[in-house]
Protein backbone atom coordinates (compact mmCIF):
# COMPACT_ATOMS: atom_id res chain seq x y z
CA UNK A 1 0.00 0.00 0.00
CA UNK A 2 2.36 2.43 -1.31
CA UNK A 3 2.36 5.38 -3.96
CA UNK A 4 1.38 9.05 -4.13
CA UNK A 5 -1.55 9.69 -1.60
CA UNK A 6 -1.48 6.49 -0.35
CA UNK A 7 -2.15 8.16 3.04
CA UNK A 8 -5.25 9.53 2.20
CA UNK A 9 -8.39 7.15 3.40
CA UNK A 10 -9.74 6.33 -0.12
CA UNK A 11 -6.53 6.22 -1.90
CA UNK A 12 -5.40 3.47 0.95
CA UNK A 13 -8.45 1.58 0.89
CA UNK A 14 -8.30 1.09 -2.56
CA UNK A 15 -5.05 -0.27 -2.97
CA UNK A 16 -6.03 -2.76 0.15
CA UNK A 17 -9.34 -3.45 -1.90
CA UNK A 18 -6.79 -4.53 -4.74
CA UNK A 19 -4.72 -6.72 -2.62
CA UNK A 20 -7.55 -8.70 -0.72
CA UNK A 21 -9.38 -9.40 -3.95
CA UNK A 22 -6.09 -10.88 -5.67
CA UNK A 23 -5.98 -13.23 -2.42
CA UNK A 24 -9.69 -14.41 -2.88
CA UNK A 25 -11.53 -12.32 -0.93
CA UNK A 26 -14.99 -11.75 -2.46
CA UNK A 27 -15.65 -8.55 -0.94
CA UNK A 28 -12.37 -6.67 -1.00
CA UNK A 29 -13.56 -3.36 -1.29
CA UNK A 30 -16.39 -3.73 1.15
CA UNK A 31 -13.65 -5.36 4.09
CA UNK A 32 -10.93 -2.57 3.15
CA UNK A 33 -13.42 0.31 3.37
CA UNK A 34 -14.92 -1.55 7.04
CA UNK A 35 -11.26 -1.94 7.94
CA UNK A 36 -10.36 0.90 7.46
CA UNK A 37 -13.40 2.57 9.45
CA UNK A 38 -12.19 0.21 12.28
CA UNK A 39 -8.73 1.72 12.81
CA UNK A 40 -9.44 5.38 12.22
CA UNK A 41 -12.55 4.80 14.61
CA UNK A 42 -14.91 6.77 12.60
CA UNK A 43 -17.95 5.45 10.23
CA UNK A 44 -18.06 3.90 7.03
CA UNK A 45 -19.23 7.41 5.57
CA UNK A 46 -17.11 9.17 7.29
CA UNK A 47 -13.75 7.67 4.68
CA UNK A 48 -15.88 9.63 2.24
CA UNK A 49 -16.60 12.70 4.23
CA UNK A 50 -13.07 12.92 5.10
CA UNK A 51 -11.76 12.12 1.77
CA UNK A 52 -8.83 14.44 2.32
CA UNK A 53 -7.84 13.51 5.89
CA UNK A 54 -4.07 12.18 6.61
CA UNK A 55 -3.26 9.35 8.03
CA UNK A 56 -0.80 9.16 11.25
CA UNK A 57 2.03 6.15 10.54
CA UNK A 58 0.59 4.39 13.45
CA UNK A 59 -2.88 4.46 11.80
CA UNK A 60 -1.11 3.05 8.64
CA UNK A 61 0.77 0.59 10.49
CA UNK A 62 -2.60 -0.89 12.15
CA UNK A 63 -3.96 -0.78 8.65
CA UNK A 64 -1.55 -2.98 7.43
CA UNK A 65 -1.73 -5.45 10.06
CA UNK A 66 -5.70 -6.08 9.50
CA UNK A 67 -4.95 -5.95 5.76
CA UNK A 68 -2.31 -8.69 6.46
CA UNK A 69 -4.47 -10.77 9.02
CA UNK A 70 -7.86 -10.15 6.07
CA UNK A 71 -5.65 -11.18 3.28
CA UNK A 72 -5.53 -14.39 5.12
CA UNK A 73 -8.85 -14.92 5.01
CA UNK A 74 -9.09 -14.65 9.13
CA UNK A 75 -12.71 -13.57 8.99
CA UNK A 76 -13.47 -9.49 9.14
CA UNK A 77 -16.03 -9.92 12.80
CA UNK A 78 -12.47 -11.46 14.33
CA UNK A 79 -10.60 -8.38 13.44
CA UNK A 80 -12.91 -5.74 14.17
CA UNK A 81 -13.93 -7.70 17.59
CA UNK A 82 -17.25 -7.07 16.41
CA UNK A 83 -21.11 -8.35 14.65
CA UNK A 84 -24.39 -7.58 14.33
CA UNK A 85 -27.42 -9.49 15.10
CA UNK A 86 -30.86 -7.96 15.09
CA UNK A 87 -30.74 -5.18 17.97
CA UNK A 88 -27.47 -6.14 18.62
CA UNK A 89 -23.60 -5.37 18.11
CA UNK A 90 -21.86 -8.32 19.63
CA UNK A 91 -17.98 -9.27 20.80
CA UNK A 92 -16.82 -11.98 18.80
CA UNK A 93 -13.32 -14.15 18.72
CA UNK A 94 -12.27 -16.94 17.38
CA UNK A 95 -13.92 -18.45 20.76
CA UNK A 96 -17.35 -18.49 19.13
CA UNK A 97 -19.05 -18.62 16.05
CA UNK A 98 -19.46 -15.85 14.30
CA UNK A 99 -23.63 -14.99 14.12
CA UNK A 100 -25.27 -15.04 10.91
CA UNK A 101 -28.40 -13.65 9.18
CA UNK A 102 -30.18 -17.14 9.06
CA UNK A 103 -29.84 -17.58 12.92
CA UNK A 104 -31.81 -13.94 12.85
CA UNK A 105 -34.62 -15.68 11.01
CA UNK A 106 -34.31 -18.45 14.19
CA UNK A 107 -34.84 -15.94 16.45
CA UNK A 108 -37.76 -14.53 14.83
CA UNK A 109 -39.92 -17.64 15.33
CA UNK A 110 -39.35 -17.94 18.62
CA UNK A 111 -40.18 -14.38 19.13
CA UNK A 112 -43.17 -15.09 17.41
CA UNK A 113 -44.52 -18.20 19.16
CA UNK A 114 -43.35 -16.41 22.40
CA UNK A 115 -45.36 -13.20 21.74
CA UNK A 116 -48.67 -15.29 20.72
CA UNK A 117 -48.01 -17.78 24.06
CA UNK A 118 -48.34 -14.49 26.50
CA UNK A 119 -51.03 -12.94 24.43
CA UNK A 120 -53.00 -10.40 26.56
CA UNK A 121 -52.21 -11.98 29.69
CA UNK A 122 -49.07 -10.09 30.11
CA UNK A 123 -46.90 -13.64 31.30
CA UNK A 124 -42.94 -14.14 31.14
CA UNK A 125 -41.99 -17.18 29.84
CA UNK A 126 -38.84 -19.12 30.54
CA UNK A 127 -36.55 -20.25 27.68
CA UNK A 128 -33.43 -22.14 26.86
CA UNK A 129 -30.77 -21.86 24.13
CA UNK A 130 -28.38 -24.99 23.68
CA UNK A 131 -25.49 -24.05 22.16
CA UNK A 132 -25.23 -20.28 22.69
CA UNK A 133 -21.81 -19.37 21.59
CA UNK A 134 -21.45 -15.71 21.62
CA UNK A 135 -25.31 -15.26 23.14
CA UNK A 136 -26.65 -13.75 20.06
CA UNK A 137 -30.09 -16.04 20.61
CA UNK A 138 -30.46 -15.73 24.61
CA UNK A 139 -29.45 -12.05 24.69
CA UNK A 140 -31.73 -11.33 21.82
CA UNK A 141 -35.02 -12.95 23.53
CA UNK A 142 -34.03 -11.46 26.47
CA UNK A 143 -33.86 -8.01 24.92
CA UNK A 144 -37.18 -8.46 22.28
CA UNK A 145 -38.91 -11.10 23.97
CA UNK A 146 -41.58 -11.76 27.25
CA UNK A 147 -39.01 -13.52 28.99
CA UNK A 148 -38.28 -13.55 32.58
CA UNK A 149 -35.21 -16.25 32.22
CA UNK A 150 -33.26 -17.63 29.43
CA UNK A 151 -30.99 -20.72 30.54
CA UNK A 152 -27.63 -20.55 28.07
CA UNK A 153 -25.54 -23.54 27.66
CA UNK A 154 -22.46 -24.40 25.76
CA UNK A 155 -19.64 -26.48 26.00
CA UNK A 156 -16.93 -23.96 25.74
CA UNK A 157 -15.99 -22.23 28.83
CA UNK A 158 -14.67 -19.87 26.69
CA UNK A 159 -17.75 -19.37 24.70
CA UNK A 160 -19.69 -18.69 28.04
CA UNK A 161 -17.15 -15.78 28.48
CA UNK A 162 -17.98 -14.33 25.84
CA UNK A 163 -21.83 -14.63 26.09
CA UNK A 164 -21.26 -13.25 29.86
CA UNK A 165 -19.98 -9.69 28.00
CA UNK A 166 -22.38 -9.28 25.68
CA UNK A 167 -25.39 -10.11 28.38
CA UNK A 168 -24.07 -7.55 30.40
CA UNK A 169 -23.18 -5.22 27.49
CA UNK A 170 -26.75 -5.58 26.13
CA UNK A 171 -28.04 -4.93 30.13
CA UNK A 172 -29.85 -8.75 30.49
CA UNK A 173 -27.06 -10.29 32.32
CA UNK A 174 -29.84 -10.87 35.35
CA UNK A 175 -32.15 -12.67 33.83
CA UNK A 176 -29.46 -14.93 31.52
CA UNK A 177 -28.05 -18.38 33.40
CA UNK A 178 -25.02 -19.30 31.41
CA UNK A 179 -24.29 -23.34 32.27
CA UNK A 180 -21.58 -25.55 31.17
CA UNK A 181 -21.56 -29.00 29.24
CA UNK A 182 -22.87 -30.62 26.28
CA UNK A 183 -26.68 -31.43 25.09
CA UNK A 184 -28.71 -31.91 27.90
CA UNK A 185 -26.13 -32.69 30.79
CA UNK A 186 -26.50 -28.78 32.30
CA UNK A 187 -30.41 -28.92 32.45
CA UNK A 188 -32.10 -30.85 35.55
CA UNK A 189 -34.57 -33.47 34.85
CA UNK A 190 -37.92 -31.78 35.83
CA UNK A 191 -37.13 -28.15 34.11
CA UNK A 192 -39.06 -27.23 31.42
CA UNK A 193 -39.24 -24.60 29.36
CA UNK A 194 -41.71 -22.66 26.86
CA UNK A 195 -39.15 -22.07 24.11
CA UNK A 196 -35.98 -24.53 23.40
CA UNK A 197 -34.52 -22.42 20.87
CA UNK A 198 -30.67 -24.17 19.26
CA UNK A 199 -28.26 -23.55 16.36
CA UNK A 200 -26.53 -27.03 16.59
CA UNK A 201 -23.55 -28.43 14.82
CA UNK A 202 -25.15 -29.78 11.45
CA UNK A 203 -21.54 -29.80 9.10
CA UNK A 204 -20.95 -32.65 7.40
CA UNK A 205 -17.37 -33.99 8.10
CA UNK A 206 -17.04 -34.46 4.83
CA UNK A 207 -17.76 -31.03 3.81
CA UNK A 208 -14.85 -29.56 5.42
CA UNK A 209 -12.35 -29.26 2.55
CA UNK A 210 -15.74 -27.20 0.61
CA UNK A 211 -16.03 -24.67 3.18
CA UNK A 212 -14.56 -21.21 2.75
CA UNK A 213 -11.09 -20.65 4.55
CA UNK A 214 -12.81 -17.89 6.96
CA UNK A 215 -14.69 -20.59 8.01
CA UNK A 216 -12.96 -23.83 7.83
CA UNK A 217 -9.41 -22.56 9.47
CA UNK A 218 -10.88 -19.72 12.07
CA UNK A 219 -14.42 -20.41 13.57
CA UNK A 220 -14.10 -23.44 16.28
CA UNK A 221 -14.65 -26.42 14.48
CA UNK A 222 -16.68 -28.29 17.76
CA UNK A 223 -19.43 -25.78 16.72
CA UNK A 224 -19.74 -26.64 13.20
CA UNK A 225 -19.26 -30.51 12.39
CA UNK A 226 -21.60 -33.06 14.08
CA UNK A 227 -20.65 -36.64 12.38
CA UNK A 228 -20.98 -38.20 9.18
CA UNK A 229 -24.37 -37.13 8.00
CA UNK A 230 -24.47 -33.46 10.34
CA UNK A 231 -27.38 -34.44 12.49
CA UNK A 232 -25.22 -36.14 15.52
CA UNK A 233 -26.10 -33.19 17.67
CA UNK A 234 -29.60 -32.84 16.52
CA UNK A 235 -30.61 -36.49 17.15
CA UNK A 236 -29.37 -35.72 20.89
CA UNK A 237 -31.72 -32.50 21.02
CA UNK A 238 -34.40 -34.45 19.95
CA UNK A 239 -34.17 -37.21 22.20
CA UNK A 240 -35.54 -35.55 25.85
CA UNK A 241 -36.88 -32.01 23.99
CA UNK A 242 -40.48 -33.12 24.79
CA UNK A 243 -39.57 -34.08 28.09
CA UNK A 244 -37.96 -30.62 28.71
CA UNK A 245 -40.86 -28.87 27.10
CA UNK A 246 -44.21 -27.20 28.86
CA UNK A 247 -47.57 -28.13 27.20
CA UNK A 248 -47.99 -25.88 24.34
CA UNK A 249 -44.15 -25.12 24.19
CA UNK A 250 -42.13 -24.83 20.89
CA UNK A 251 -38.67 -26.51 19.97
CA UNK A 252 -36.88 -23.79 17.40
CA UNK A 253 -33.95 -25.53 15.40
CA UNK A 254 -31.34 -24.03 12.64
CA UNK A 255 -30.26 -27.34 10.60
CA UNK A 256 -28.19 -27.05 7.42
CA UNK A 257 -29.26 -26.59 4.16
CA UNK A 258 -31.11 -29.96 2.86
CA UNK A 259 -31.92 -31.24 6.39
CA UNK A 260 -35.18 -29.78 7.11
CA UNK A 261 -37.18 -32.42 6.38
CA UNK A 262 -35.73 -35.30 7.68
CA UNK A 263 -35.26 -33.54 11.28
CA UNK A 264 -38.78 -32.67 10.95
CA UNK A 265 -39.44 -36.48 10.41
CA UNK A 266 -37.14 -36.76 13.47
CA UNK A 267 -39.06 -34.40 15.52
CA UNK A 268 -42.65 -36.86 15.28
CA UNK A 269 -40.65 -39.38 16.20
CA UNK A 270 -39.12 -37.87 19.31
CA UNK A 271 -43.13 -37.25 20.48
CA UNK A 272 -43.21 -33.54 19.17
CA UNK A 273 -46.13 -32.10 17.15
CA UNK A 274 -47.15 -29.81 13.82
CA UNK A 275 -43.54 -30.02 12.43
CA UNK A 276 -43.25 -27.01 9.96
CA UNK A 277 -40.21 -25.66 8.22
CA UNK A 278 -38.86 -22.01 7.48
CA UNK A 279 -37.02 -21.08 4.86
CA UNK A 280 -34.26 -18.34 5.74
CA UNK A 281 -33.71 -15.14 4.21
CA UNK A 282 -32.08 -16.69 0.92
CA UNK A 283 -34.93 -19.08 0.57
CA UNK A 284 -33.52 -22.09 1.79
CA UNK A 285 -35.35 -24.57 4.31
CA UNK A 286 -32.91 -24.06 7.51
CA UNK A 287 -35.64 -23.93 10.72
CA UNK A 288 -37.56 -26.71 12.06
CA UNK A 289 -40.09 -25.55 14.61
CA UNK A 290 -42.00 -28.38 16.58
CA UNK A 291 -44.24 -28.35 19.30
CA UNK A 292 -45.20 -30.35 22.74
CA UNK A 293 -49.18 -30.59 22.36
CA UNK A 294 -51.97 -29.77 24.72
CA UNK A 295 -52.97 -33.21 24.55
CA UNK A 296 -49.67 -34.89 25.77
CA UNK A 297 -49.42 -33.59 29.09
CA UNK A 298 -49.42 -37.07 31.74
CA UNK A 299 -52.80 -37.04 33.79
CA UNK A 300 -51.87 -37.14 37.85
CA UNK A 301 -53.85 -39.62 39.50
């Protein structure tokens, strides 16, 4: 990133732009411009607005080093620290997955079912999120939702961390329990729930070497692959969801692209009712919503 006004904020991004794109990154301008933004501290816009504005050599030399850590396809959230979801702006690190948009579409049924569970009767319901990674589902019901409690689990103590600072960034650390260990082992036998709301593991092992390098070599691979045919992790959900689910509560799942139907085969199996799937924002089929029915609560004697 050298050359005659290569200290000027366009000028720079530009010849950053050039460099990502010639090492595969899709959106080179795009990252360079957000990279940019990230080291100066100032707004996407404001490169433009301050079109003319030198750069210090430390701000150059920062530059360089996210260009450098970029152009190895490290993903751009791990850089900047930082992603959206929803309401949200979220820590991220190579800890946790980073959120996506489809997991926003996740959210949005469970919102849903939530808000028509309370109805007029002005209730707060309790929920639980297996697998939260970097909280984006918990601290999202918490913030949009009628919920008095959302239990968080994950296996990563790391990944708890992180959910811990964005809970108490977003101001719901009170009414979010963050528990460690896999599937079901952190939840006691006779809770239930109104929403179970999970973004599994659902990679293919054998898809690895097809994922993208952002993906593949940076985001923590125990959150991604689940066995031979992706639904290791699911099939374990399944198993005691009903059991962990109040009459008239919904089970939310993101599954990957092409497994929709088949978990929502699984889910009558497991004793759940009205399976229905949701396509996500690009149209494919990647939630699985399921139900306990009324009618399948034990009679006491």
């Amino acid at each position: 990133m050298t050359g005659p006004g290569a200290s000027r904020p366009l000028e720079l991004a530009r010849l950053a732009a050039e460099h990502l794109s010639a090492k595969g990154v899709a959106d080179g301008r795009l990252d360079a411009e957000l990279l940019l933004a990230h080291v100066l501290g100032v707004r996407r816009l404001d490169l433009y607005l301050q079109f003319e504005r030198p750069l210090s050599e430390d701000e150059v030399a920062s530059y360089r080093e996210a260009i450098r850590r970029r152009s190895r396809r490290e993903p751009l959230q791990y850089i900047t620290g930082r992603a959206p979801f929803r309401e949200l702006e979220l820590a991220v690190d190579p800890r946790v997955l980073i959120p996506r948009p489809e997991t926003e579409v996740l959210v949005q049924e469970a919102l849903r079912h939530a808000r028509e569970a309370v109805g007029d009767a002005g209730a707060e319901l309790d929920a639980l999120d297996i697998g939260t990674g970097s909280g984006a589902i918990a601290i999202s019901l918490l913030v949009e939702g009628p919920f008095r409690r959302v239990v968080a689990t994950d296996l990563s103590p790391g990944a708890l961390e992180v959910a811990a600072s964005n809970a108490a960034a977003a101001g719901v650390a009170d009414g979010l329990q963050l528990r460690r260990g896999p599937g079901w082992e952190p939840i006691g036998d006779g809770e239930r729930f109104d929403v179970i709301v999970t973004n599994p593991p659902y990679v293919l092992e054998s898809e690895r070497a097809t994922l993208m390098p952002e993906v593949r070599d940076h985001e923590p691979a125990e959150a991604l692959f689940a066995g031979a045919d992706g639904l290791a992790v699911v099939r374990e959900v399944l198993a005691d969801a009903r059991s962990h689910l109040r009459v008239g509560g919904l089970l939310a799942m993101e599954v990957g692209s092409g497994q929709a139907r088949a978990v929502a085969g699984m889910a009558v199996t497991a004793g759940l009712d009205a399976p229905r799937v949701v396509a996500d924002l690009t149209g494919r089929e990647r939630i699985v919503l399921a139900a306990r029915g009324r009618d399948t609560e034990p009679k006491v004697e």
